[in-house]
C-alpha atoms as a PDB file:
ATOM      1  CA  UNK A   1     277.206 -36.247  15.164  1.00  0.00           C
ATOM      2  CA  UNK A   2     276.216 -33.720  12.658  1.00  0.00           C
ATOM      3  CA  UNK A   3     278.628 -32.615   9.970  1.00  0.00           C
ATOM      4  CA  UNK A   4     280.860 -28.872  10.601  1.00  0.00           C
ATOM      5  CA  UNK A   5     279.629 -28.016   7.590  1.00  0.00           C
ATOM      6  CA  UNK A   6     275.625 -28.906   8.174  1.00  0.00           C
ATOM      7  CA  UNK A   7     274.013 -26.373  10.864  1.00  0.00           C
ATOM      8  CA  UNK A   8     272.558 -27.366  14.017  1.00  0.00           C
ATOM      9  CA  UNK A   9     269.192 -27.280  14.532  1.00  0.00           C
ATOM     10  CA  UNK A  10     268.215 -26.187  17.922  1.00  0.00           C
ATOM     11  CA  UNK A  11     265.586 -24.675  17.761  1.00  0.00           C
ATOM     12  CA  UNK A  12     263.789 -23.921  21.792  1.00  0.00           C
ATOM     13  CA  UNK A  13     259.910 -23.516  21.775  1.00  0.00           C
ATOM     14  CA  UNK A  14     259.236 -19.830  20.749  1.00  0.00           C
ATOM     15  CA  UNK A  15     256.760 -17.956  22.827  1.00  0.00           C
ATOM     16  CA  UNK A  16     253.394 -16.974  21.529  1.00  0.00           C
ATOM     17  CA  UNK A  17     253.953 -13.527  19.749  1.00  0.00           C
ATOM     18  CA  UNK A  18     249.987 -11.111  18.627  1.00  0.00           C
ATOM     19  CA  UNK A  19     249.506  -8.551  16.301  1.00  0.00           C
ATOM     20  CA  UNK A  20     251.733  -7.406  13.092  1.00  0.00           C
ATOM     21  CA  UNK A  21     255.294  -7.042  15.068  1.00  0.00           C
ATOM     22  CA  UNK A  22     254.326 -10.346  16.434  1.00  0.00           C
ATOM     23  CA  UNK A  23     253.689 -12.118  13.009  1.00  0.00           C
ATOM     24  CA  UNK A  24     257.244  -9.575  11.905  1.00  0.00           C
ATOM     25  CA  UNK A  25     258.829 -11.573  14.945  1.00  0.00           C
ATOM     26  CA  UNK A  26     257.252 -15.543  14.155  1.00  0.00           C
ATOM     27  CA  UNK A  27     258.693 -15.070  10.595  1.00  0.00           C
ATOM     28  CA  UNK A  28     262.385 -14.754  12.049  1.00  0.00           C
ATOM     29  CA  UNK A  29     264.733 -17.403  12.362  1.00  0.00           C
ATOM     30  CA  UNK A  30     264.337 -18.944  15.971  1.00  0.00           C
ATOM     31  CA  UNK A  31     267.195 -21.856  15.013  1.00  0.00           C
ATOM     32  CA  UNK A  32     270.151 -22.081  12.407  1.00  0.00           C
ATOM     33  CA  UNK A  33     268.430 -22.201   9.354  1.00  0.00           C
ATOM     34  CA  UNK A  34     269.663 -21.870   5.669  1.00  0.00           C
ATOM     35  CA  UNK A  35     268.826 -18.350   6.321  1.00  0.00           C
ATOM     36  CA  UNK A  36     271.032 -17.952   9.098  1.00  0.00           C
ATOM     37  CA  UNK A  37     273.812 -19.689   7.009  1.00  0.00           C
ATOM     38  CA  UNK A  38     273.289 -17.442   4.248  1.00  0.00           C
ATOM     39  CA  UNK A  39     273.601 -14.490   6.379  1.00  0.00           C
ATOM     40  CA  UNK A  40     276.761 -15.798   7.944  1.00  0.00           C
ATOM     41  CA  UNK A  41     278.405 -16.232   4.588  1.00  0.00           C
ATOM     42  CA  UNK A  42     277.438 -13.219   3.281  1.00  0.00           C
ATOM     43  CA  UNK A  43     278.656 -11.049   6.044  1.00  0.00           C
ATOM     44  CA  UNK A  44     281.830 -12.719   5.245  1.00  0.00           C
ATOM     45  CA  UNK A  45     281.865 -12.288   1.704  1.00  0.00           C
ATOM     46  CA  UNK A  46     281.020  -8.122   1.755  1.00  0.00           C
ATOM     47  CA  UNK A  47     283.514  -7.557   4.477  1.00  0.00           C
ATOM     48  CA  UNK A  48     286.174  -9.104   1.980  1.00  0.00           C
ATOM     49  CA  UNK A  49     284.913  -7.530  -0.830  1.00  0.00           C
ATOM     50  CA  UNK A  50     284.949  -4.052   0.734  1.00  0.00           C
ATOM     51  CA  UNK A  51     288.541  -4.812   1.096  1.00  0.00           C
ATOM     52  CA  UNK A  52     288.661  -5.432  -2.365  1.00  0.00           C
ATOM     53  CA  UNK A  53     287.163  -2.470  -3.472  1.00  0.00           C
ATOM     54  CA  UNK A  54     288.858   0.168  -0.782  1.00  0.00           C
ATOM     55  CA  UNK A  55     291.934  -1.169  -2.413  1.00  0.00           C
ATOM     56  CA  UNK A  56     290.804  -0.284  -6.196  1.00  0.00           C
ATOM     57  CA  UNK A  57     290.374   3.168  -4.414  1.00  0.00           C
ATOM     58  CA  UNK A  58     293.759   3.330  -3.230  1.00  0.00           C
ATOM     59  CA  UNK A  59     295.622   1.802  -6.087  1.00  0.00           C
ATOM     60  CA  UNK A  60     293.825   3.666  -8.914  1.00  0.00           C
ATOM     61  CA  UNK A  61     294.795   6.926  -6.997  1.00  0.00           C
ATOM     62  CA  UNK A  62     291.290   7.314  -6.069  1.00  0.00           C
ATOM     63  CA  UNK A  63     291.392   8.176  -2.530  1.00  0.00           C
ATOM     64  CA  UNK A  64     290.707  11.707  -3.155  1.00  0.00           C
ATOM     65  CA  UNK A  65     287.790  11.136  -5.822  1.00  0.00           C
ATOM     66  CA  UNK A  66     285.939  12.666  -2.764  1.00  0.00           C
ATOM     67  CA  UNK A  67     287.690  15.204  -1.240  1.00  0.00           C
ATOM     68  CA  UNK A  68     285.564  15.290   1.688  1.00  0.00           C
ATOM     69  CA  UNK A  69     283.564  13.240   4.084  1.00  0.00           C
ATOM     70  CA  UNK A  70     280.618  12.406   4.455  1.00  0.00           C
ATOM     71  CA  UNK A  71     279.588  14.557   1.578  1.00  0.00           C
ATOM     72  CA  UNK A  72     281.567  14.045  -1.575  1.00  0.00           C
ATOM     73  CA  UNK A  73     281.531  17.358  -2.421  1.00  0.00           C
ATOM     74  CA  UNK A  74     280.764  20.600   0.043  1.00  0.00           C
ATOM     75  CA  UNK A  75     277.830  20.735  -2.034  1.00  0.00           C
ATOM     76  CA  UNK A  76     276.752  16.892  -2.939  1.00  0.00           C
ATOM     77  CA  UNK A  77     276.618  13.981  -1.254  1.00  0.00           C
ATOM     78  CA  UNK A  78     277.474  12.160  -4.480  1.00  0.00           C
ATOM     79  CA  UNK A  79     280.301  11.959  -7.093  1.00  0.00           C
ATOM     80  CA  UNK A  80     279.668  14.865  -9.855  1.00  0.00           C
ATOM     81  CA  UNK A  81     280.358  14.453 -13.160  1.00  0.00           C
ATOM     82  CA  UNK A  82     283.360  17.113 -13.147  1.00  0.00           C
ATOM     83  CA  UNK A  83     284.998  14.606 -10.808  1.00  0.00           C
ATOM     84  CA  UNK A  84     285.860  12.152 -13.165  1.00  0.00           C
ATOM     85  CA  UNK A  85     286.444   8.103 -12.746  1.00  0.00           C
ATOM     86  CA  UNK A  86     288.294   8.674  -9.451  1.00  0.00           C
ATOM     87  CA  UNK A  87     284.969  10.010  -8.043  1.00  0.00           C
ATOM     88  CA  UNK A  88     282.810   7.486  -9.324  1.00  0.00           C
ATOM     89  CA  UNK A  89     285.506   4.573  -8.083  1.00  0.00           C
ATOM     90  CA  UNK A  90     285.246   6.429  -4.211  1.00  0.00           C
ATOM     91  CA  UNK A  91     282.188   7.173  -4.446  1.00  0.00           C
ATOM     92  CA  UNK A  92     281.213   3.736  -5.335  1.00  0.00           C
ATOM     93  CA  UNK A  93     283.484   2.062  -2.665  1.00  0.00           C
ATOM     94  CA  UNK A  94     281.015   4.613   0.006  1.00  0.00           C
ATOM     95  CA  UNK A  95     278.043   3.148  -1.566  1.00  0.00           C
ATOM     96  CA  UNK A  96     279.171  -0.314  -0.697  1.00  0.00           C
ATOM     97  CA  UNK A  97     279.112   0.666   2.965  1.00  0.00           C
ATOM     98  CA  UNK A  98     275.456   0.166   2.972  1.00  0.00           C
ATOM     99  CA  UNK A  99     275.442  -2.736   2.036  1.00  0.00           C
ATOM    100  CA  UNK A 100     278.126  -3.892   4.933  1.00  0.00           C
ATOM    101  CA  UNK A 101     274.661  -2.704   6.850  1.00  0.00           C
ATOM    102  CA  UNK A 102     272.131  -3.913   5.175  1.00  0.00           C
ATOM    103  CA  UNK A 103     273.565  -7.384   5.559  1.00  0.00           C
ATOM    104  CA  UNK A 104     275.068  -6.718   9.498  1.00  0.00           C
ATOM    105  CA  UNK A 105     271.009  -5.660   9.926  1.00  0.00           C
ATOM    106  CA  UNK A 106     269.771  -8.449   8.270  1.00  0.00           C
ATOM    107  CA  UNK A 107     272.264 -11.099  10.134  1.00  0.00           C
ATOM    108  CA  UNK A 108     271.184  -9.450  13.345  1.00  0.00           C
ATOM    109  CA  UNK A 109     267.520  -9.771  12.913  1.00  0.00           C
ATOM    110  CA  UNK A 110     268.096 -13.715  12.199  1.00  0.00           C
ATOM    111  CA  UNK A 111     269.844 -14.633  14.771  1.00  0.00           C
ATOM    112  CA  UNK A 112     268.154 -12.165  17.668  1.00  0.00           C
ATOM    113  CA  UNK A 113     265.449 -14.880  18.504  1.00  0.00           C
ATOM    114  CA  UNK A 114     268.280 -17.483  19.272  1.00  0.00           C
ATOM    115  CA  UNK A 115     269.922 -15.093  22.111  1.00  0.00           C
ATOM    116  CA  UNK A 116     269.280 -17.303  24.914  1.00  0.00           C
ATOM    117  CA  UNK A 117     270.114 -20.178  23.306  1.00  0.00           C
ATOM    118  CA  UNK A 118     272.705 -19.113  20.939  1.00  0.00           C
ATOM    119  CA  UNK A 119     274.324 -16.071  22.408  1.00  0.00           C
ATOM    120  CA  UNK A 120     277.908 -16.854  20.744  1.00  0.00           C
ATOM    121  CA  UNK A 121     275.754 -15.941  17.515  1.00  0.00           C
ATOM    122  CA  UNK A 122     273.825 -12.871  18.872  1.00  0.00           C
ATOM    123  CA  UNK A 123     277.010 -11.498  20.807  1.00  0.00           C
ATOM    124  CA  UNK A 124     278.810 -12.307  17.136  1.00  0.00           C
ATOM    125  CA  UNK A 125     275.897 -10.441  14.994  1.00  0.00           C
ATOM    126  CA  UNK A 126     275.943  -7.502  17.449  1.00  0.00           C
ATOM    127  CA  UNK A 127     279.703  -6.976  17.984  1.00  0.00           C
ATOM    128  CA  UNK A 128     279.730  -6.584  13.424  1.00  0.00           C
ATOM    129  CA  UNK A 129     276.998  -4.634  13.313  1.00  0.00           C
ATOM    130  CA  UNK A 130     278.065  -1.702  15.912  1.00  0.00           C
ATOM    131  CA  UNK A 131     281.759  -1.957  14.358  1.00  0.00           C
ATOM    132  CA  UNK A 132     280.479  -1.625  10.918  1.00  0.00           C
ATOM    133  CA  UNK A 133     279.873   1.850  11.820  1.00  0.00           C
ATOM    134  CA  UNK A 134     283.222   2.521  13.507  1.00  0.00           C
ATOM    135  CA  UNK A 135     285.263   1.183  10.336  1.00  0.00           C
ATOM    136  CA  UNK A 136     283.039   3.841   7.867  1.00  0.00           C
ATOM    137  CA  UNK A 137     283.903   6.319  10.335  1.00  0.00           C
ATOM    138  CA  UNK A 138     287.667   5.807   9.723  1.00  0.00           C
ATOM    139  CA  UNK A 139     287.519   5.707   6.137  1.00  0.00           C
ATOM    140  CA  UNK A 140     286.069   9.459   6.788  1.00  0.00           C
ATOM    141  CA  UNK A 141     288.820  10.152   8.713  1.00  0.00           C
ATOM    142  CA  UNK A 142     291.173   8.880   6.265  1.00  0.00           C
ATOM    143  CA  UNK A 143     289.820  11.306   3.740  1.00  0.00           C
ATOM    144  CA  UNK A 144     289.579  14.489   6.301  1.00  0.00           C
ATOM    145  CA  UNK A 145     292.862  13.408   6.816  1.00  0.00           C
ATOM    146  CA  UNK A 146     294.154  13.895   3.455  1.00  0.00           C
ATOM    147  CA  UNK A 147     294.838  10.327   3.443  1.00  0.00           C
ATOM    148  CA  UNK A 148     297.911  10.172   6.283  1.00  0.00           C
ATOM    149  CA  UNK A 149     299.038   6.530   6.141  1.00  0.00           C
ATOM    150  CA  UNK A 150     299.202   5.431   9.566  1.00  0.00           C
ATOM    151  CA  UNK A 151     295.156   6.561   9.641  1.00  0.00           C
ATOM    152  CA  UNK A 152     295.085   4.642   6.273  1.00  0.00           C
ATOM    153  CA  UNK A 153     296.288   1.731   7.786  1.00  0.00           C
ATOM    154  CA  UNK A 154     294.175   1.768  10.615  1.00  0.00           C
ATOM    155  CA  UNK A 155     291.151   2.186   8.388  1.00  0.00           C
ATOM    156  CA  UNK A 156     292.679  -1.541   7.023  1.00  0.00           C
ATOM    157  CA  UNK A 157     293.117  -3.101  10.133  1.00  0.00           C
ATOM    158  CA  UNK A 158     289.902  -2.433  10.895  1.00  0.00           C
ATOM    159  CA  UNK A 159     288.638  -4.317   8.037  1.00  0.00           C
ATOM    160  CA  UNK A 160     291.156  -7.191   9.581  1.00  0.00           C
ATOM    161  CA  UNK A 161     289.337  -7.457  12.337  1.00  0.00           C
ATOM    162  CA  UNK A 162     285.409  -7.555  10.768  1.00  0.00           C
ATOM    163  CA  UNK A 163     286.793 -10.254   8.791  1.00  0.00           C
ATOM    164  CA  UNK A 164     287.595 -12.318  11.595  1.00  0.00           C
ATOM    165  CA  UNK A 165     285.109 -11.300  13.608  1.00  0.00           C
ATOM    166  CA  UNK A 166     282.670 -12.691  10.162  1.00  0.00           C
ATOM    167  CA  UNK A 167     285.009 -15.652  10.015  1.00  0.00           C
ATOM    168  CA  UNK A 168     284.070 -16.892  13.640  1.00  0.00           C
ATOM    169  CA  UNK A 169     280.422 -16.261  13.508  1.00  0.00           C
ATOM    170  CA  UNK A 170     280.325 -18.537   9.694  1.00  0.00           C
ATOM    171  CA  UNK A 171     282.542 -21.144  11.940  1.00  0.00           C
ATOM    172  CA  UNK A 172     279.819 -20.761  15.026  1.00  0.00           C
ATOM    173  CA  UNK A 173     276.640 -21.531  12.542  1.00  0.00           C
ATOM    174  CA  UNK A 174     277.516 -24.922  12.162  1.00  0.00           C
ATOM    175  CA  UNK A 175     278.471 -25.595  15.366  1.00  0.00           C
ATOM    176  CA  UNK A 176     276.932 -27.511  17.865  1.00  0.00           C
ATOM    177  CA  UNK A 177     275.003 -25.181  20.892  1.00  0.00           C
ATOM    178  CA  UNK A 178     276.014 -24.920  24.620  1.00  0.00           C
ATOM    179  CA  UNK A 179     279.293 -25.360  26.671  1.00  0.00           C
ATOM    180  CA  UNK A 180     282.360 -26.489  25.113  1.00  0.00           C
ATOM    181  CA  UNK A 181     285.678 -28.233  25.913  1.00  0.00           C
ATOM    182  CA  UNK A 182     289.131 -28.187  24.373  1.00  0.00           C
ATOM    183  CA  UNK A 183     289.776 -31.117  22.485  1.00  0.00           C
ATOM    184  CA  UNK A 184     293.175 -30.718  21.710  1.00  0.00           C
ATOM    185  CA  UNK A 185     296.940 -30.902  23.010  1.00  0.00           C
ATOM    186  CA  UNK A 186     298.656 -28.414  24.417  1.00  0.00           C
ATOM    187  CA  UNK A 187     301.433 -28.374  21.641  1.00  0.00           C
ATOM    188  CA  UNK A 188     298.930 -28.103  19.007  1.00  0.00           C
ATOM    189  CA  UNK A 189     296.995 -25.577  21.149  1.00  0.00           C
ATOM    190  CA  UNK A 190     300.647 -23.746  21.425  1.00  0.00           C
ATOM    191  CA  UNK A 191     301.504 -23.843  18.079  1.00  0.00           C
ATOM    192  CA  UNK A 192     298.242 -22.595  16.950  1.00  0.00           C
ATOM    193  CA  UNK A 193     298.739 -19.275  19.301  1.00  0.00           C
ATOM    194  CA  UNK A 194     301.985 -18.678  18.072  1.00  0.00           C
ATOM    195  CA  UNK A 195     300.875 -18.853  14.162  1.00  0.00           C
ATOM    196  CA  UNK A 196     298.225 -16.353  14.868  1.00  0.00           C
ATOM    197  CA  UNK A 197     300.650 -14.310  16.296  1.00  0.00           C
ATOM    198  CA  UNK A 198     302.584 -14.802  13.380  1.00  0.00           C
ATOM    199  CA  UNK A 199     299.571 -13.984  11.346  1.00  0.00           C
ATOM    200  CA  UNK A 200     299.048 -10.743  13.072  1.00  0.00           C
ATOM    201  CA  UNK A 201     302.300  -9.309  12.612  1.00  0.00           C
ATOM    202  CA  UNK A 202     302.562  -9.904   9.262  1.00  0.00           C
ATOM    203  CA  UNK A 203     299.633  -8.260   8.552  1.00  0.00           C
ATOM    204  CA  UNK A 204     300.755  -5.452  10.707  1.00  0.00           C
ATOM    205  CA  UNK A 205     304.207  -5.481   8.727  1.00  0.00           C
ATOM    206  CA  UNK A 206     302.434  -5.310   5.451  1.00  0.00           C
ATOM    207  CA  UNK A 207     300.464  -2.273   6.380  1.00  0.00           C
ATOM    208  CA  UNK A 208     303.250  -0.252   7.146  1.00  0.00           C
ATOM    209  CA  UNK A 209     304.716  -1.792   4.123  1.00  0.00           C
ATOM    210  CA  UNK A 210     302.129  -0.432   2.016  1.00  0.00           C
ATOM    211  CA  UNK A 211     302.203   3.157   3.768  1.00  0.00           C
ATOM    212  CA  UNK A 212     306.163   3.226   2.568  1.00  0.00           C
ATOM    213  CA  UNK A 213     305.463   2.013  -0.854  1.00  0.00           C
ATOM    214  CA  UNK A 214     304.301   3.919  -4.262  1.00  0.00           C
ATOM    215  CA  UNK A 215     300.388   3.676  -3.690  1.00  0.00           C
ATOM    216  CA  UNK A 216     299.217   6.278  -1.257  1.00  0.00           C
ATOM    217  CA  UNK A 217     295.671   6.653  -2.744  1.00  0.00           C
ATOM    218  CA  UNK A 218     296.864   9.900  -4.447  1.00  0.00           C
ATOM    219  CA  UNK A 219     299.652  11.764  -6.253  1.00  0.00           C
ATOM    220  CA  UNK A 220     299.633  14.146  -2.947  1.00  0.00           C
ATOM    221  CA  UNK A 221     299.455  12.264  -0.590  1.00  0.00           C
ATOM    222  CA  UNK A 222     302.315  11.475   2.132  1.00  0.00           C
ATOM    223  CA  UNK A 223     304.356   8.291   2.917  1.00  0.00           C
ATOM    224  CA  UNK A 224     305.104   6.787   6.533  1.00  0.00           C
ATOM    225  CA  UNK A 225     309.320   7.627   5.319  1.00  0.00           C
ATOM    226  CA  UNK A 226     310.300   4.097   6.202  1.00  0.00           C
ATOM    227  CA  UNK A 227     312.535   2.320   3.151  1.00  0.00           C
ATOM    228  CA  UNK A 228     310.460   0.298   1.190  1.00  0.00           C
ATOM    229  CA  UNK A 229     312.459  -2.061   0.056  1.00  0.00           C
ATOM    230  CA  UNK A 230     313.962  -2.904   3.637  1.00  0.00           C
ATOM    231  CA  UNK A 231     310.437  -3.461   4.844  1.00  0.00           C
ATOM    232  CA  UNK A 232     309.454  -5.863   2.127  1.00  0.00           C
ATOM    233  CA  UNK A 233     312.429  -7.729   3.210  1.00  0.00           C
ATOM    234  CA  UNK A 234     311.328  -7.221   7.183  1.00  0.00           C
ATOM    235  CA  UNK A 235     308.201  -7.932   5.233  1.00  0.00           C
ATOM    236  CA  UNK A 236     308.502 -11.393   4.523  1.00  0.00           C
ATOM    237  CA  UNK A 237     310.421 -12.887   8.022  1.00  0.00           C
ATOM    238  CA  UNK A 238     307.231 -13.430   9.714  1.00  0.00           C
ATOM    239  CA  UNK A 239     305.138 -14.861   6.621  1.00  0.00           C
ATOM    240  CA  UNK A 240     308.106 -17.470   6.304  1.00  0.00           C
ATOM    241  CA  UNK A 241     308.179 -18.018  10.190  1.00  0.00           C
ATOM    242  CA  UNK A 242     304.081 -18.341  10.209  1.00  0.00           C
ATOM    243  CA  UNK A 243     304.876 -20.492   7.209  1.00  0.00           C
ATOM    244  CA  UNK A 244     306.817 -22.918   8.992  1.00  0.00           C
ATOM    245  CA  UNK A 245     304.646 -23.175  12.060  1.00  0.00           C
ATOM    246  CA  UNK A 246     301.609 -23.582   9.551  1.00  0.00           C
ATOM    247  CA  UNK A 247     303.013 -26.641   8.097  1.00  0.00           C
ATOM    248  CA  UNK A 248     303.843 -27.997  12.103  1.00  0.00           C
ATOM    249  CA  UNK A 249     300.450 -27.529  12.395  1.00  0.00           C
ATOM    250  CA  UNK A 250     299.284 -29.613   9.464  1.00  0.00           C
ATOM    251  CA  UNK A 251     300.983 -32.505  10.896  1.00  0.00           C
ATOM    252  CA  UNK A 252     300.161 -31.850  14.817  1.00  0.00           C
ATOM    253  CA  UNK A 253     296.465 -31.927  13.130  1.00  0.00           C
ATOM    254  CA  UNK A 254     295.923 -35.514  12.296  1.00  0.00           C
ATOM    255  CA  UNK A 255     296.456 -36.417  16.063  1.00  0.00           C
ATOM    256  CA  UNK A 256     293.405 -34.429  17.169  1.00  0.00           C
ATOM    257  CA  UNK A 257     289.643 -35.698  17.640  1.00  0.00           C
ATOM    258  CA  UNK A 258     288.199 -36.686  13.833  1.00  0.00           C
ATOM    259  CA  UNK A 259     285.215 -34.692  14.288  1.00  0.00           C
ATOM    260  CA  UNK A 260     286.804 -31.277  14.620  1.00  0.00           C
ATOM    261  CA  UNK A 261     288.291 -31.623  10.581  1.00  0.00           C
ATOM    262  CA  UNK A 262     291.614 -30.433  11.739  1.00  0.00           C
ATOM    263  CA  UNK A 263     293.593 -31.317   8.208  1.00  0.00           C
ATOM    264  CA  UNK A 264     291.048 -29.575   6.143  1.00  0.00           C
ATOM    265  CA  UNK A 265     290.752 -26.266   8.234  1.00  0.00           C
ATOM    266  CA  UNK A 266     295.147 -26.306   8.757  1.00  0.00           C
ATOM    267  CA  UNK A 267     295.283 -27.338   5.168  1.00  0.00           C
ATOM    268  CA  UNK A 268     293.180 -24.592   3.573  1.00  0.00           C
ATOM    269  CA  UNK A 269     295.556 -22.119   5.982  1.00  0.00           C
ATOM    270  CA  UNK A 270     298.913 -23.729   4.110  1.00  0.00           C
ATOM    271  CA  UNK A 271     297.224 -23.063   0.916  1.00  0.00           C
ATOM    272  CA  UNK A 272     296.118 -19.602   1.794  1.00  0.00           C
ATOM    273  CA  UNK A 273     299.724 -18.764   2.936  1.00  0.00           C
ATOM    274  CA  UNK A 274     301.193 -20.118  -0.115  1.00  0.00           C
ATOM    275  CA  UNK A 275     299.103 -18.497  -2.464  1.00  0.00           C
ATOM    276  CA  UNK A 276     299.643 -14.714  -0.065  1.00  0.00           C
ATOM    277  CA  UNK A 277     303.502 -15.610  -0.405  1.00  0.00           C
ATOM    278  CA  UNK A 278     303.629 -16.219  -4.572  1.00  0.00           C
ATOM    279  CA  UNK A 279     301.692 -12.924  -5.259  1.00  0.00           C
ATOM    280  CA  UNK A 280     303.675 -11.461  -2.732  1.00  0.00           C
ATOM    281  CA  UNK A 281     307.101 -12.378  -4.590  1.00  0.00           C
ATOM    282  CA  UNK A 282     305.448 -11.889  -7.582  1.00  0.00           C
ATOM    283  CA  UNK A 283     304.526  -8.324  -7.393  1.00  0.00           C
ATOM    284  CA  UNK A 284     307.624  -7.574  -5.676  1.00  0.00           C
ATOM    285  CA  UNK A 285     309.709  -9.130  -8.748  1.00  0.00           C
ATOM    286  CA  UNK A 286     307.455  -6.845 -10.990  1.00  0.00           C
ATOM    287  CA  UNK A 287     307.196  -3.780 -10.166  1.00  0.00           C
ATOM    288  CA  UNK A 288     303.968  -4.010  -7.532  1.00  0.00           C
ATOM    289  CA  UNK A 289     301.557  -3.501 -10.546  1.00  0.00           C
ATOM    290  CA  UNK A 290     297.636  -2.923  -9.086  1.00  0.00           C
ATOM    291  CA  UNK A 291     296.106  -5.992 -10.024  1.00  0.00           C
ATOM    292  CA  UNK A 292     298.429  -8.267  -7.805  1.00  0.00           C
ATOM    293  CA  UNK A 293     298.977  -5.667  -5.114  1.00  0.00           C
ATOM    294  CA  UNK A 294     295.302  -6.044  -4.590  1.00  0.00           C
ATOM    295  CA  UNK A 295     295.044  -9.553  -4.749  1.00  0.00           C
ATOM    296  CA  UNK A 296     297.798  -9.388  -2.502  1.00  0.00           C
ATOM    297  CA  UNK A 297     295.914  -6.995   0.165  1.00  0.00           C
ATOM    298  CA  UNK A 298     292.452  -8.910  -0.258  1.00  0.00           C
ATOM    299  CA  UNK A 299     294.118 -12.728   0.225  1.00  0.00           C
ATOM    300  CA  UNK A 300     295.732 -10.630   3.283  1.00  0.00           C
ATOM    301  CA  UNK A 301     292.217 -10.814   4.950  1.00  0.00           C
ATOM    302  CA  UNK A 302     291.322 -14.128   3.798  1.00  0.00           C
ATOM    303  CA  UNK A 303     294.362 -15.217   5.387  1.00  0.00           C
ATOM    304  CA  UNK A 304     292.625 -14.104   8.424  1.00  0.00           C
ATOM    305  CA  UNK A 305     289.424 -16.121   7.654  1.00  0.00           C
ATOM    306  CA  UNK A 306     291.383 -19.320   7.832  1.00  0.00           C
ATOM    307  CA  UNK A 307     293.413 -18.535  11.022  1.00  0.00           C
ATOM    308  CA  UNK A 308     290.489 -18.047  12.901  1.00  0.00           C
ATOM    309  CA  UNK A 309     288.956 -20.736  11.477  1.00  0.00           C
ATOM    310  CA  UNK A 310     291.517 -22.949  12.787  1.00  0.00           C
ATOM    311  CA  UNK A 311     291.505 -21.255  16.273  1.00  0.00           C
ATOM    312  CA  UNK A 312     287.948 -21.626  16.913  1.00  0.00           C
ATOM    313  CA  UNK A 313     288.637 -25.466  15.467  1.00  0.00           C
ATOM    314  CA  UNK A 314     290.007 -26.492  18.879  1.00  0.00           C
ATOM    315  CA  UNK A 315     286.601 -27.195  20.854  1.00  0.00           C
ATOM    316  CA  UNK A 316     284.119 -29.766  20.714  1.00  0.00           C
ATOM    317  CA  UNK A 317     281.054 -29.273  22.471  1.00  0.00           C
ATOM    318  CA  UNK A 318     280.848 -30.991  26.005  1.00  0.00           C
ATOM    319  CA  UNK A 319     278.442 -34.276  25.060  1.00  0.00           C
ATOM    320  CA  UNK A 320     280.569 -34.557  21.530  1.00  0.00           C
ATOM    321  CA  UNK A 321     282.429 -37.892  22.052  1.00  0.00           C
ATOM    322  CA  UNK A 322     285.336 -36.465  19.524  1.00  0.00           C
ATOM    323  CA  UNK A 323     284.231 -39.513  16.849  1.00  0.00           C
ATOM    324  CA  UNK A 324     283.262 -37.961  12.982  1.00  0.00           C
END
């Protein structure tokens, strides 16, 4: 059985294909091929990173550099010179939104030969590429908005969910093609739900966390009114429940099927969550200064890698016999 972390090939007979588009189409990946992986991972990586940089936006006060959307300026389209750094930082964080489509193009074109026979990939490719869109969209809104939290935190969610959606189609590439089957129990299978749960509304609790706390993106702009130190404190219940049920996981995983690397994908999740919990005490303890309140928001979403990693680790395909 092939390793997880070795692609499948699988590649089906390609049909004959005339003329420049034609030779454009033969040069296109018509099985998962280093290219394909490459694409995966760096769909992954940029929707983390933009997460990275939105937050330099927000915590440098930035969210403003451009007043307005989708021009900078009523007049430009790009950061002047009499805006200052917080332009060039917003500006700069817009810029990277082309390359979030550049890369959901790119990942697209490699995998749309493979449709028939690898539609969790194509379906995958497609569903990133359209919401790419949708997510720049928000961040306009945020802006128009004068950066109103709740819209904020939307605009953040919606980076939660490209990340997973990224997360499952890196998982998929090395993945075996066709039907699959559950290869699990049901109290691992249970468990698993309720930690992504758990997952979820943490997340959600640390948004609105963030929209009570000193960082708004700009000297002017508003706050959600909830108490921010109660919510840290509301904060952290469901990280230390998820916590818990993370670590029941662990030891649920070494009774599953070898081949599906439970203890590695449910151990890099206990590691995530440890590190997210530190630099969330941490900052707390110290006044939330930028550098770990980003590294705080950005291990937020890889947080959200993992767990779906583990959730899609729960299926073998049907002729795997469960054996490494």
């Amino acid at each position: 059985m092939p390793s997880p972390l070795s692609p499948v090939d699988d590649a089906p007979a390609s049909p004959p294909h005339r003329g420049v588009w034609g030779r454009v189409i033969r040069s296109l990946p018509d099985h998962v091929d280093g290219r394909v992986v490459a694409a995966a991972w760096a769909t992954l990586v940029v929707q983390i990173g933009i997460v990275a940089t939105g937050g330099l936006v927000r915590l440098t006060g930035s969210g403003l550099g451009c007043p307005t959307w989708p021009r900078c300026t009523e007049d430009s389209f790009v950061a002047t010179e009499e805006m200052g750094i917080h332009g060039v930082i917003e500006f700069g964080n817009r810029l990277l939104t082309f390359v979030l489509v550049a890369v959901a193009i790119i990942t697209f074109l490699f995998v749309v030969r493979m449709r028939r026979r690898r539609p969790d990939l194509f379906w995958l490719a497609l569903a990133i590429g359209l919401y790419v869109p949708v997510q720049a969209v928000i961040g306009g809104i945020t802006v128009l908005t004068n950066l109103n939290p709740y819209v904020v935190g939307l605009h953040y969610f919606a980076s939660v969910l490209l990340v997973a959606l990224s997360a499952a189609l890196v998982v998929r590439v090395y993945a075996e093609p066709g039907p699959r089957r559950m290869a699990v129990p049901r109290s691992y299978r249970a468990l698993v739900s309720l930690t992504a749960l758990g997952v979820l509304i943490t997340v959600v609790v640390g948004i609105l966390v963030t929209g009570s706390g000193p960082h708004a993106g700009d000297g002017g702009a508003a706050r959600n009114g909830l108490d921010s130190e109660i919510m840290q404190h509301v904060h952290s219940w469901p990280a230390y429940v998820t916590l818990a049920l993370s670590v029941a996981i662990f030891v649920l995983a070494f009774r599953a099927p070898a081949a599906l690397r439970l203890p590695l994908w449910t151990g890099l999740l206990l590691l995530t969550e440890a590190a997210q919990i530190t630099v969330g005490l941490w900052q707390a303890r110290s006044g939330l200064p930028i550098a770990l309140v980003n590294i705080h928001m950005v291990l937020a979403v890889v947080l959200v890698a993992a767990m779906t990693a583990v959730v899609m680790h729960q299926s073998l395909s049907v002729g795997a016999k469960g054996r490494s």
